[in-house]
Protein backbone atom coordinates (compact mmCIF):
# COMPACT_ATOMS: atom_id res chain seq x y z
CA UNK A 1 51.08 210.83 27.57
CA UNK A 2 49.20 211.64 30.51
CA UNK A 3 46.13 210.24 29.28
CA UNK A 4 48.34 207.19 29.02
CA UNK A 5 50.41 207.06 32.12
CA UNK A 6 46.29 207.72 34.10
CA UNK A 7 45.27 204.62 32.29
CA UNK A 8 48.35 202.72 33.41
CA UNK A 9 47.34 204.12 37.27
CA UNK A 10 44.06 202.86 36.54
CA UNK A 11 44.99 199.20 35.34
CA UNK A 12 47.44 199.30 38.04
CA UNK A 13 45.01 199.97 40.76
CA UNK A 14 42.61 197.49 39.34
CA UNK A 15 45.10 194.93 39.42
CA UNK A 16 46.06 196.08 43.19
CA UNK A 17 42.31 195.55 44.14
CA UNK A 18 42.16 192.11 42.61
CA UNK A 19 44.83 190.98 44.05
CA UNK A 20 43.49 191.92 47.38
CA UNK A 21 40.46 190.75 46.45
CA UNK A 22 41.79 187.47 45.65
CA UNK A 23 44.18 187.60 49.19
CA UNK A 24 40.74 188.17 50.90
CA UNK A 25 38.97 185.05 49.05
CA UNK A 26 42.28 182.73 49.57
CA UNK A 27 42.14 184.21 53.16
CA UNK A 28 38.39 183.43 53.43
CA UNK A 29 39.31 179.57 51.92
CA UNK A 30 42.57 178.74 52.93
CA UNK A 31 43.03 180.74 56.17
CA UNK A 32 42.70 178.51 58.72
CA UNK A 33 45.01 175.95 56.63
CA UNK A 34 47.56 178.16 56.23
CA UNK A 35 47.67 179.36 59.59
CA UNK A 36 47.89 175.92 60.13
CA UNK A 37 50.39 175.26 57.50
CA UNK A 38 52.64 178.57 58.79
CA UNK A 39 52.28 177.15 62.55
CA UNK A 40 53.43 173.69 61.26
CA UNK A 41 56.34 175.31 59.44
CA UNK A 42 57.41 177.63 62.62
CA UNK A 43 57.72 174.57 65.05
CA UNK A 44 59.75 172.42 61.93
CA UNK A 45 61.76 175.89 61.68
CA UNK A 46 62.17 175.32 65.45
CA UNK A 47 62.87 172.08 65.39
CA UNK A 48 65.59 171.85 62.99
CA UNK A 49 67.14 175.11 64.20
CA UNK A 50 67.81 173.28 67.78
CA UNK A 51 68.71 170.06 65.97
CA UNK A 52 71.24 172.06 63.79
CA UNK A 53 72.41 173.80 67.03
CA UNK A 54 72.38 170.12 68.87
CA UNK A 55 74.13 169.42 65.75
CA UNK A 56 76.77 172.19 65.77
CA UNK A 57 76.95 171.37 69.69
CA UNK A 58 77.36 167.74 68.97
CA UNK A 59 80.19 168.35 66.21
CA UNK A 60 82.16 170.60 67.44
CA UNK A 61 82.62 168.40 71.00
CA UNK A 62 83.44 165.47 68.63
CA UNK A 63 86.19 167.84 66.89
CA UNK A 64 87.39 168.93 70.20
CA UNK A 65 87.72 165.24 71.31
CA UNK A 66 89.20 164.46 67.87
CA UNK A 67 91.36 167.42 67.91
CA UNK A 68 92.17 166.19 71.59
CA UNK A 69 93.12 162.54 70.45
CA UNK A 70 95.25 163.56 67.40
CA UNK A 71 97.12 165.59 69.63
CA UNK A 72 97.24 163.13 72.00
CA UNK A 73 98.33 160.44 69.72
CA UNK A 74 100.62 163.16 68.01
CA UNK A 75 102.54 163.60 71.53
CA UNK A 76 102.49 160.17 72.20
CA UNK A 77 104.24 159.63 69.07
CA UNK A 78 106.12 162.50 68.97
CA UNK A 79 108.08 160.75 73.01
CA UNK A 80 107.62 157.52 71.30
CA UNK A 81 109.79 159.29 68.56
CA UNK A 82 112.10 160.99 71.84
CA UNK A 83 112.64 157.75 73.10
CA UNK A 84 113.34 156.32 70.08
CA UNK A 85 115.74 158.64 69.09
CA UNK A 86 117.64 158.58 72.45
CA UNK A 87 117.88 154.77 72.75
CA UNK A 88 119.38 154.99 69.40
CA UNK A 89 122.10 157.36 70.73
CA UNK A 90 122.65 155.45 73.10
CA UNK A 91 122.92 152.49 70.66
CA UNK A 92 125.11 154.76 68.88
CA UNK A 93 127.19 155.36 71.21
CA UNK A 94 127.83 151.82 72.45
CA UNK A 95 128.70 150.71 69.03
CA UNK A 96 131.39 153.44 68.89
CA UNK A 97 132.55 152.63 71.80
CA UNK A 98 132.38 148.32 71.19
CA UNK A 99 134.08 149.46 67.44
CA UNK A 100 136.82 151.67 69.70
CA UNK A 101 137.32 148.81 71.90
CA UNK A 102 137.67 146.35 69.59
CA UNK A 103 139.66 148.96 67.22
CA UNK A 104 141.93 149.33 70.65
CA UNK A 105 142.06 145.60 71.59
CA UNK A 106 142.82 144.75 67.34
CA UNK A 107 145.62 147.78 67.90
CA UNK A 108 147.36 145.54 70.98
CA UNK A 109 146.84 142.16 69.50
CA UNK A 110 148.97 143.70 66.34
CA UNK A 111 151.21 145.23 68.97
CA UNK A 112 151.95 142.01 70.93
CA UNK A 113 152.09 140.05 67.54
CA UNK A 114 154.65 142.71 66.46
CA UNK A 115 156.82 142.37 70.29
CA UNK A 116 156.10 138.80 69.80
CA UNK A 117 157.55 138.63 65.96
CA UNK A 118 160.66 140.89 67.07
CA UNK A 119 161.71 138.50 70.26
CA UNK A 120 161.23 135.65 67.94
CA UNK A 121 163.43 136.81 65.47
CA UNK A 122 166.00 138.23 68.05
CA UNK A 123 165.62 134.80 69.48
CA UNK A 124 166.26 133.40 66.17
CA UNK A 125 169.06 136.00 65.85
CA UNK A 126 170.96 134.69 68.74
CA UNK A 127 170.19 131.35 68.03
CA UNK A 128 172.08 131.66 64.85
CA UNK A 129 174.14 133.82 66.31
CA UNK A 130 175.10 130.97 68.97
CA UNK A 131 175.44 128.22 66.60
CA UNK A 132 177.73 130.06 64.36
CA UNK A 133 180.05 131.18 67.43
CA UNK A 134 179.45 127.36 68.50
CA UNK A 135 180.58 126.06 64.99
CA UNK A 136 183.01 128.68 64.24
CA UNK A 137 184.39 126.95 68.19
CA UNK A 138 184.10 123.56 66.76
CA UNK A 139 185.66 124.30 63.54
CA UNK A 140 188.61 125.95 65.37
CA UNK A 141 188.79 123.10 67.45
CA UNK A 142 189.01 120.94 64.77
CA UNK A 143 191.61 123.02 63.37
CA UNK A 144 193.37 122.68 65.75
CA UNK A 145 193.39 119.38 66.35
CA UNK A 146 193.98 118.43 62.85
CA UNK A 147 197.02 121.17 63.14
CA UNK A 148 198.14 119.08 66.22
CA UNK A 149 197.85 115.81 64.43
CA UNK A 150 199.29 116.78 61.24
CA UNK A 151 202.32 118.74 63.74
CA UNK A 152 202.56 115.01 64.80
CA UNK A 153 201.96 113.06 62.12
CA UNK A 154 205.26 115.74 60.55
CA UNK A 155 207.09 115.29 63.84
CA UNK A 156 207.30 111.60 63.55
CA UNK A 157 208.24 111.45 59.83
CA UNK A 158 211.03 113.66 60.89
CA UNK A 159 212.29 111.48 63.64
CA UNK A 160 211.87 108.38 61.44
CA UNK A 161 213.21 109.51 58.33
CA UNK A 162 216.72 110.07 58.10
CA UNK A 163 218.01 113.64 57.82
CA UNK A 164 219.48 114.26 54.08
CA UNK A 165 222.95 115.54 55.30
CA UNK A 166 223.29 112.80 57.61
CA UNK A 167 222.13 110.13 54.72
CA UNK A 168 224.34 111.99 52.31
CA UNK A 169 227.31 111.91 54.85
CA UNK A 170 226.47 107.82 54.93
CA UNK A 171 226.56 108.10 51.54
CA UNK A 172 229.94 109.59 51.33
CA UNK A 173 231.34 107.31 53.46
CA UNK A 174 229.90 104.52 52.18
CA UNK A 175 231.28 105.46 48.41
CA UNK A 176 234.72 106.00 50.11
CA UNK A 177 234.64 102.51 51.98
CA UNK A 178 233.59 101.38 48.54
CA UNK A 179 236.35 103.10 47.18
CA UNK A 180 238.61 102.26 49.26
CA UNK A 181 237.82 98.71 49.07
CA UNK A 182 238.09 98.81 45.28
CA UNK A 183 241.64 100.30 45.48
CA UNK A 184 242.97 98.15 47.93
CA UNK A 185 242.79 94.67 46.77
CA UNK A 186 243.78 96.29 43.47
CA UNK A 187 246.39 97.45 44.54
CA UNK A 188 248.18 94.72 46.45
């Protein structure tokens, strides 16, 4: 196992020198390129390391000017909003207070309709209440005249009709004249 693990050293060392043997001939050919190359690559490493941090610069003031314009526009909407809000209040408001009026003004409309409808009908009331006192007056009246006139009309049947007792007493004499006429040419 030694022998092996000495050969492995070996092979390993042999590679290690070939490989720096082939570094040295790459160096010897391609030095100057690479240097070249590596330079080239530093100053694009540069270069897009300050663009990135122009970059980062430049985005970060465009999402603080963003950032400042939403909020901006978020507290110009948000008093936009307040304003709104309060002129509808106050909308509110008046339109309780027009539907209170109005509610109120409906309330003594019915109320003087009402005062009105009760005068009317004690108007009425004593209007009927007049015209029956005035025709219970005329019919009394009336009455009373037609109690006078028939008192009359009696009165003067009485005076021109002749009282029974004294038409009976005519009678009576009358029969006895009669009779007394019949007996006395008889009787002579």
């Amino acid at each position: 196992m030694a022998e092996k693990r000495e050969e492995q050293i070996t092979v390993e060392s042999m590679q290690s020198d070939e490989t720096e043997n082939v570094d040295k001939i790459r160096d010897i050919l391609f030095g100057n390129q690479m240097r070249d190359y590596d330079r080239r690559f530093k100053l694009m490493e540069e270069r897009l390391f300050n663009e990135l941090k122009t970059l980062r610069g430049e985005t970060t003031n465009r999402l603080d000017a963003l950032e400042n314009y939403t909020r901006n526009e978020v507290d110009t909407l948000s008093e936009g909003l307040a304003l709104e809000k309060k002129e509808r209040e106050v909308d509110e408001k008046e339109i309780m207070k027009n539907h209170h009026d109005s509610a109120k003004s409906f309330e003594k409309k019915v109320s003087q309709i009402e005062e009105r409808q009760g005068k009317n009908q004690r108007d009425l009331n004593q209007q009927i209440l007049d015209r029956s006192k005035a025709l219970t007056h005329e019919i009394s009246s009336t009455r009373e005249e037609l109690s006078q006139t028939l008192e009359l009309a009696v009165e003067e049947l009485r005076s021109g009709k002749t009282d029974r007792t004294a038409l009976a007493s005519l009678f009576t004499e009358v029969a006895m004249q009669l009779g007394h006429d019949d007996a006395g040419p008889k009787g002579n």
